[in-house]
N, C-alpha and C. Protein backbone atom coordinates (compact mmCIF):
# COMPACT_ATOMS: atom_id res chain seq x y z
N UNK A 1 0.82 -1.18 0.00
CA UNK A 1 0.00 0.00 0.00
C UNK A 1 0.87 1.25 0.00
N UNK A 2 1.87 0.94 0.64
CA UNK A 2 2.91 2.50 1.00
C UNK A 2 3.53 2.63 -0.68
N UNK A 3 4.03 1.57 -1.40
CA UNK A 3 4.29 1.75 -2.75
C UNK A 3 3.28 2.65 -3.79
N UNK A 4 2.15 1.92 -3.41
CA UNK A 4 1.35 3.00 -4.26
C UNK A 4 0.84 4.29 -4.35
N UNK A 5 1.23 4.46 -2.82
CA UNK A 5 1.09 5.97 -2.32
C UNK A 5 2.33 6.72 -3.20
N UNK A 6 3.32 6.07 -3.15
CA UNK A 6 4.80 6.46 -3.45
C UNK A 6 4.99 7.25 -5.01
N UNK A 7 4.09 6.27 -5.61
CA UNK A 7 4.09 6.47 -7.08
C UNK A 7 2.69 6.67 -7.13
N UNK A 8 1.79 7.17 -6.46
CA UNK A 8 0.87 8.50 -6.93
C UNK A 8 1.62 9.82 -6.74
N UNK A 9 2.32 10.24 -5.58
CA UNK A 9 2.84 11.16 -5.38
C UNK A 9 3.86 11.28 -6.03
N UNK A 10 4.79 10.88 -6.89
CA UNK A 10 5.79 10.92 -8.04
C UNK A 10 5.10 11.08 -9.08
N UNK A 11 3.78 10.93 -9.60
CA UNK A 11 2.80 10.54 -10.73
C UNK A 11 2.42 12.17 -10.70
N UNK A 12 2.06 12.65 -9.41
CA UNK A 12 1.86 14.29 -9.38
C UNK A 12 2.89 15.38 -9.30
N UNK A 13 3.96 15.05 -8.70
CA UNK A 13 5.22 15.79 -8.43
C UNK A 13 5.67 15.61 -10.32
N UNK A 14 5.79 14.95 -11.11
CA UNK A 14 5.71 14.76 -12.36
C UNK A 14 4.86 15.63 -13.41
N UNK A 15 3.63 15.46 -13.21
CA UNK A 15 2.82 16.28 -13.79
C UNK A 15 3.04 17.83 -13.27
N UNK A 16 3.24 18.11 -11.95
CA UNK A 16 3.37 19.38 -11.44
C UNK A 16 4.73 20.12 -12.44
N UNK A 17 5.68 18.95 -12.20
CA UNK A 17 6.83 19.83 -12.60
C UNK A 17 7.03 19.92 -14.44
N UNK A 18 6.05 18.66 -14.90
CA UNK A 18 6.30 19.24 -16.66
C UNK A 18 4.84 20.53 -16.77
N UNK A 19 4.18 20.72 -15.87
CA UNK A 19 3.34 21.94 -16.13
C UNK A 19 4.06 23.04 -15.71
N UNK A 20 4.94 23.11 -14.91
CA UNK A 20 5.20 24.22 -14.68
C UNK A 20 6.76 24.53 -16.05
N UNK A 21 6.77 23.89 -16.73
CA UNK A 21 8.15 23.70 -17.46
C UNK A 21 6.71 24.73 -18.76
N UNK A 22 5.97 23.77 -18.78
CA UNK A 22 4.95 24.00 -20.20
C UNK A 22 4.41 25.61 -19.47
N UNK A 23 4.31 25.80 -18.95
CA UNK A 23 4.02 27.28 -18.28
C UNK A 23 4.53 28.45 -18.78
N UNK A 24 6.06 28.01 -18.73
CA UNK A 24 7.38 29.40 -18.42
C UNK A 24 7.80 29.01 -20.07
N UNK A 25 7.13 28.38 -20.90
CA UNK A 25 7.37 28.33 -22.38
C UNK A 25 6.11 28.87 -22.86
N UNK A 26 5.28 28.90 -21.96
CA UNK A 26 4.42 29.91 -23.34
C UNK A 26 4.13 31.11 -23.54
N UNK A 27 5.23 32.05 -22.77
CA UNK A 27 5.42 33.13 -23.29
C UNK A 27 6.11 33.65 -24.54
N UNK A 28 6.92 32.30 -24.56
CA UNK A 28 7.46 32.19 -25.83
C UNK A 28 6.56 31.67 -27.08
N UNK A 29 5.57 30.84 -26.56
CA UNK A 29 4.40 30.44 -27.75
C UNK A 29 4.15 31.50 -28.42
N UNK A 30 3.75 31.96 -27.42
CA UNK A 30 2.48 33.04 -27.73
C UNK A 30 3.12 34.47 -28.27
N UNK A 31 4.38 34.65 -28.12
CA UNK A 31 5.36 35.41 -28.88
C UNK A 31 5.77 34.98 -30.58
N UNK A 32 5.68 33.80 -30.64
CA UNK A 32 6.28 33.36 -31.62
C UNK A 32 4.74 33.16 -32.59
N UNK A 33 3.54 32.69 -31.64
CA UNK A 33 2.54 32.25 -32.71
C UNK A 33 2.22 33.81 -33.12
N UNK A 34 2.26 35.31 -32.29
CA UNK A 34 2.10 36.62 -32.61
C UNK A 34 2.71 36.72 -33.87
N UNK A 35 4.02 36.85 -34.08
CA UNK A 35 5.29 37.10 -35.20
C UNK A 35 4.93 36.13 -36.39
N UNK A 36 4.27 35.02 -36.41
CA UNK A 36 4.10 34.31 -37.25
C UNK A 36 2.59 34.69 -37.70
N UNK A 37 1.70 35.28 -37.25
CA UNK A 37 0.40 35.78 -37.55
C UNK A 37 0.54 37.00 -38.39
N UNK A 38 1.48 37.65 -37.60
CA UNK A 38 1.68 38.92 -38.41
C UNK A 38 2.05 38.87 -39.74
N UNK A 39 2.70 37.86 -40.34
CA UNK A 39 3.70 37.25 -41.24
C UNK A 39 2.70 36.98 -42.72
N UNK A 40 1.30 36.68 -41.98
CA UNK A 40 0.22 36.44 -42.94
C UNK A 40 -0.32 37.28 -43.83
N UNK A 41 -0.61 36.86 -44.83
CA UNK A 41 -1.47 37.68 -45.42
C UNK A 41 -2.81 38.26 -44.74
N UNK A 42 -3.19 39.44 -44.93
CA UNK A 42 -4.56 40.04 -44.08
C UNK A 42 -5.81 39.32 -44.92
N UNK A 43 -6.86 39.09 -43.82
CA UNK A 43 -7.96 38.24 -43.96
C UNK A 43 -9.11 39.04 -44.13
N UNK A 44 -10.26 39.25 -44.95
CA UNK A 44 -11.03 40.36 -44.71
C UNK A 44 -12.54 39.31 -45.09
N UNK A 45 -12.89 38.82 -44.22
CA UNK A 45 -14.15 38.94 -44.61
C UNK A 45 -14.96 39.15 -45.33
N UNK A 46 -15.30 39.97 -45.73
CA UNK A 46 -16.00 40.79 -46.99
C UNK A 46 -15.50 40.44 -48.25
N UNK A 47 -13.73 39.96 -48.39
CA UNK A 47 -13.34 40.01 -48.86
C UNK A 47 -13.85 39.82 -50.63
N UNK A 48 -14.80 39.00 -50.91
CA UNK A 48 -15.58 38.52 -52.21
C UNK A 48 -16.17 39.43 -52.41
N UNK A 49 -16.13 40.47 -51.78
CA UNK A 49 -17.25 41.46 -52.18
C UNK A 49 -16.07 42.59 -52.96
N UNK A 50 -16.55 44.04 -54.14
CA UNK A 50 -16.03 44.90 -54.36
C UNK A 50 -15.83 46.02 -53.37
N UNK A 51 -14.66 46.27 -53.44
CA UNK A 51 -14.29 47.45 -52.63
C UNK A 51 -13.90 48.66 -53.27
N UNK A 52 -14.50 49.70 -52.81
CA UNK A 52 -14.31 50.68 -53.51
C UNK A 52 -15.73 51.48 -53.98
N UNK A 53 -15.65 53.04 -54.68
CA UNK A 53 -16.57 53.83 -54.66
C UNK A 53 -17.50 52.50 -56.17
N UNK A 54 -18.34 53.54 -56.78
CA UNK A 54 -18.48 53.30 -58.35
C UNK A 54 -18.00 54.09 -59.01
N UNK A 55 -17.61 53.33 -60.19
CA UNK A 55 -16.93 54.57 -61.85
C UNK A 55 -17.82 55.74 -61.89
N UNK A 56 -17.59 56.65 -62.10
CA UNK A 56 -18.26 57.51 -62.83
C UNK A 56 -19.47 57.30 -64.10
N UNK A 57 -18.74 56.48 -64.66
CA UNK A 57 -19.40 56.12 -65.92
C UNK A 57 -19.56 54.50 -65.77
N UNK A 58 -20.93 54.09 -66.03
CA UNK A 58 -20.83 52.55 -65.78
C UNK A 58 -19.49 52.13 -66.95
N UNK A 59 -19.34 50.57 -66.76
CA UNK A 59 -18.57 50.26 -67.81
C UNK A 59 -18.89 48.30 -67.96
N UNK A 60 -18.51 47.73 -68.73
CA UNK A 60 -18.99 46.24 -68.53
C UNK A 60 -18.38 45.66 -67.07
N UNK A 61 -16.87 45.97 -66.91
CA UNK A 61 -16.44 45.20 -65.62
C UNK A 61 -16.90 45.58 -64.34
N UNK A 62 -17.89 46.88 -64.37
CA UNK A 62 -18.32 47.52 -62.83
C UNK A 62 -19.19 46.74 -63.09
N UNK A 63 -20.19 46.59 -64.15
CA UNK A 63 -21.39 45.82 -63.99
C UNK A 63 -21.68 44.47 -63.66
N UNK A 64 -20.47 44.06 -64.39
CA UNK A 64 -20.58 42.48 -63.97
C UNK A 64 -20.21 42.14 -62.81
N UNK A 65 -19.01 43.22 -62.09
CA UNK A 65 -19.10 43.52 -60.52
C UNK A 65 -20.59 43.47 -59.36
N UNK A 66 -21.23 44.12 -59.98
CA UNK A 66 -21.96 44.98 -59.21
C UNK A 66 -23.21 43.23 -59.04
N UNK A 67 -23.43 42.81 -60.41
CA UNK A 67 -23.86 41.64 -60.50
C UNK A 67 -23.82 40.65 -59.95
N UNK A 68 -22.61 40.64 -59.88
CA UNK A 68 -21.56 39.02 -59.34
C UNK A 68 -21.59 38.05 -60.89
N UNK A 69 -21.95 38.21 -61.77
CA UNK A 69 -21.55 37.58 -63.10
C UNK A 69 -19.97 38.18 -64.07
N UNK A 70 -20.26 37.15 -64.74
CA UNK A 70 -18.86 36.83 -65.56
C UNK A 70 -18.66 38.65 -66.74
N UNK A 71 -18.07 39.30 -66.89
CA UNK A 71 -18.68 40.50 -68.24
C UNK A 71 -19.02 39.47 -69.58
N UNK A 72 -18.97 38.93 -70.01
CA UNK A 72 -19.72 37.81 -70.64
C UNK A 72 -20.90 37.00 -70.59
N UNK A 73 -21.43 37.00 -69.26
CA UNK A 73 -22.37 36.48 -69.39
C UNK A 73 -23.53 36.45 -70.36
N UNK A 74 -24.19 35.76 -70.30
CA UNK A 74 -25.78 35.57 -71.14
C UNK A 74 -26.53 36.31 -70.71
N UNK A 75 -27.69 36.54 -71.32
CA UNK A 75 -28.69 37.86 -70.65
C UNK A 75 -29.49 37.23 -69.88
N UNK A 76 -30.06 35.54 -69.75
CA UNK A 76 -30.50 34.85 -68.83
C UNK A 76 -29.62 34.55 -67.31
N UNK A 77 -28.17 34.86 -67.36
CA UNK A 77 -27.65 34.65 -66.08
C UNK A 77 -27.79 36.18 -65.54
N UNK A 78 -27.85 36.97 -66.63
CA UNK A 78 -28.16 38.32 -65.81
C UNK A 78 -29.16 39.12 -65.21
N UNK A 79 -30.20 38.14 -65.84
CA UNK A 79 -31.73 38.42 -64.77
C UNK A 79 -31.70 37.64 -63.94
N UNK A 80 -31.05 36.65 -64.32
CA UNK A 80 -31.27 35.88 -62.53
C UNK A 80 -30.50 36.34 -61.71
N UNK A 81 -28.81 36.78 -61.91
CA UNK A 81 -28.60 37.89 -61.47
C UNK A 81 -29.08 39.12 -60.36
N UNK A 82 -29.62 39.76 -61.08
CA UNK A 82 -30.48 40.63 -61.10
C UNK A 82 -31.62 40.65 -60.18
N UNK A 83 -32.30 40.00 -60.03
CA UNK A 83 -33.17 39.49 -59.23
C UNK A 83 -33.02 39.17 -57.89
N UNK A 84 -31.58 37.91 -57.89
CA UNK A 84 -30.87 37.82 -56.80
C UNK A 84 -30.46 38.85 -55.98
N UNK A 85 -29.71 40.04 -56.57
CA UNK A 85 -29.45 40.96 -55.94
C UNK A 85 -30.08 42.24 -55.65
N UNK A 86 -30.85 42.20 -56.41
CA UNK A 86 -32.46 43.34 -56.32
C UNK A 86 -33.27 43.35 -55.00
N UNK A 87 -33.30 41.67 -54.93
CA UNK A 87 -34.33 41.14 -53.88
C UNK A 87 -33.78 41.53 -52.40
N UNK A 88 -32.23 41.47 -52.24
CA UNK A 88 -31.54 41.83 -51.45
C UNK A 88 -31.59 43.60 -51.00
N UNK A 89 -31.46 44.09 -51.62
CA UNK A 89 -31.17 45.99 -52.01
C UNK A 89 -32.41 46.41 -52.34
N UNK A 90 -33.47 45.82 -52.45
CA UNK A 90 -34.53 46.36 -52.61
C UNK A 90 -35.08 47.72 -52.33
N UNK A 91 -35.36 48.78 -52.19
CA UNK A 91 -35.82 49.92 -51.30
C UNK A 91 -36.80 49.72 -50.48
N UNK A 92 -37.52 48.65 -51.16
CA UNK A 92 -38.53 48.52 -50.18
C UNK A 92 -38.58 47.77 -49.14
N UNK A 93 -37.47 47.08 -49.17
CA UNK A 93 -36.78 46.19 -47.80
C UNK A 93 -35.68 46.39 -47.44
N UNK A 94 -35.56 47.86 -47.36
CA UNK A 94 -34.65 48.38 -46.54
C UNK A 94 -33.51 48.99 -46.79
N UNK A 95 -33.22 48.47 -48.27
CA UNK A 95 -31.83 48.95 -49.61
C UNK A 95 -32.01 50.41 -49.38
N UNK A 96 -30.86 50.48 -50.15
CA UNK A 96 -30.66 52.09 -50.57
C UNK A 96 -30.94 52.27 -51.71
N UNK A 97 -31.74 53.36 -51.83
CA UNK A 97 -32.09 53.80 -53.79
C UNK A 97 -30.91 53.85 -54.51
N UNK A 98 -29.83 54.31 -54.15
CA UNK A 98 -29.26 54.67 -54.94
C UNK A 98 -28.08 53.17 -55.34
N UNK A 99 -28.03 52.34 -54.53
CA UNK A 99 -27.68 50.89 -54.91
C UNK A 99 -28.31 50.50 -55.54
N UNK A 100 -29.61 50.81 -55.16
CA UNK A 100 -30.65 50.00 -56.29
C UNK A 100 -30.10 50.45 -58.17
N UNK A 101 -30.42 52.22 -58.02
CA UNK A 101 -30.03 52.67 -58.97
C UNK A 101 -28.99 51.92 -60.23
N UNK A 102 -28.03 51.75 -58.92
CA UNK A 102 -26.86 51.17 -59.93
C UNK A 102 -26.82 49.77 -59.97
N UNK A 103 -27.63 48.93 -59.59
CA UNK A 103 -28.05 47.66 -60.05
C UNK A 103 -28.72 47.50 -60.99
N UNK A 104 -29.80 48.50 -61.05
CA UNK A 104 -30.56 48.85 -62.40
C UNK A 104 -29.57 49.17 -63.52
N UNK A 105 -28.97 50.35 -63.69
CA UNK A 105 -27.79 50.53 -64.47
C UNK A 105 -27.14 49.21 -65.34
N UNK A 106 -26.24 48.64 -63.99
CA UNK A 106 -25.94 47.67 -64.48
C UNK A 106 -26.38 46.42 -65.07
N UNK A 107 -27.76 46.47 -64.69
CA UNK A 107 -28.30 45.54 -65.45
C UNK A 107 -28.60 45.78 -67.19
N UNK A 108 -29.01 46.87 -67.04
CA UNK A 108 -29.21 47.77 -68.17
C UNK A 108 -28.49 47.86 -69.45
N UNK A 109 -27.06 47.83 -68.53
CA UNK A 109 -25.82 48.22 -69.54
C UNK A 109 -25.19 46.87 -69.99
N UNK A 110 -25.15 46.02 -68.81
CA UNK A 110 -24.93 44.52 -69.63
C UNK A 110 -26.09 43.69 -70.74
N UNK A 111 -27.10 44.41 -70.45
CA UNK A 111 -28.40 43.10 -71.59
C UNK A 111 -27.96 43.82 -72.81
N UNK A 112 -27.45 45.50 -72.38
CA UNK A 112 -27.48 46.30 -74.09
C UNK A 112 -26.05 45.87 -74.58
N UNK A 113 -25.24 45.71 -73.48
CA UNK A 113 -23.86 45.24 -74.24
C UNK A 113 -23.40 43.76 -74.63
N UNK A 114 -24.27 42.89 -74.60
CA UNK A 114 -24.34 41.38 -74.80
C UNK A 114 -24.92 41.13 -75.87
């Protein structure tokens, strides 16, 4: 019985002393996983989306932007398109007119330029 007492208490004096080893190293982790984060390329969320104002002047690549279609597309992927993102920006559910505006636009300018 005294043996097994012996080697529970070596079993914890063990664990105590590789935690306290794993302790006084992770200031160094957590230094090193920092420097290696930084190292990354930046992550944005949004990122699939366009950034930035609108052209002045529509043009095919803002539109097919503004769309989420190919500047090639068919005039059937661009009402569905269209729709998709209308339904979203709507004014009447809450969009802004003037997004709307230029969804209209762009819809406009891709069926006439296809």
């Amino acid at each position: 019985m005294s043996s097994s007492l012996i080697l529970a208490g070596l079993g914890l004096a063990a664990v105590g002393f590789i935690g306290r080893q794993v302790m006084r190293q992770m200031p160094n982790v957590t230094k090193t996983f920092n420097e290696a984060m930084k190292t990354l390329p930046k992550f944005d969320a949004s990122s699939k989306y366009y950034k930035g104002g609108f052209d002045p002047k529509m043009n095919r690549r803002e539109a097919a932007l503004i769309l989420g279609v190919s500047p090639t597309a068919n005039k059937a992927k661009i009402r569905d398109a269209f729709k998709k993102v209308m339904a979203v920006n709507h004014p009447d559910r809450g969009g802004s007119p003037y997004i709307a505006s230029k969804i209209n636009e762009a819809k406009d300018f891709l069926e006439k330029h296809s």
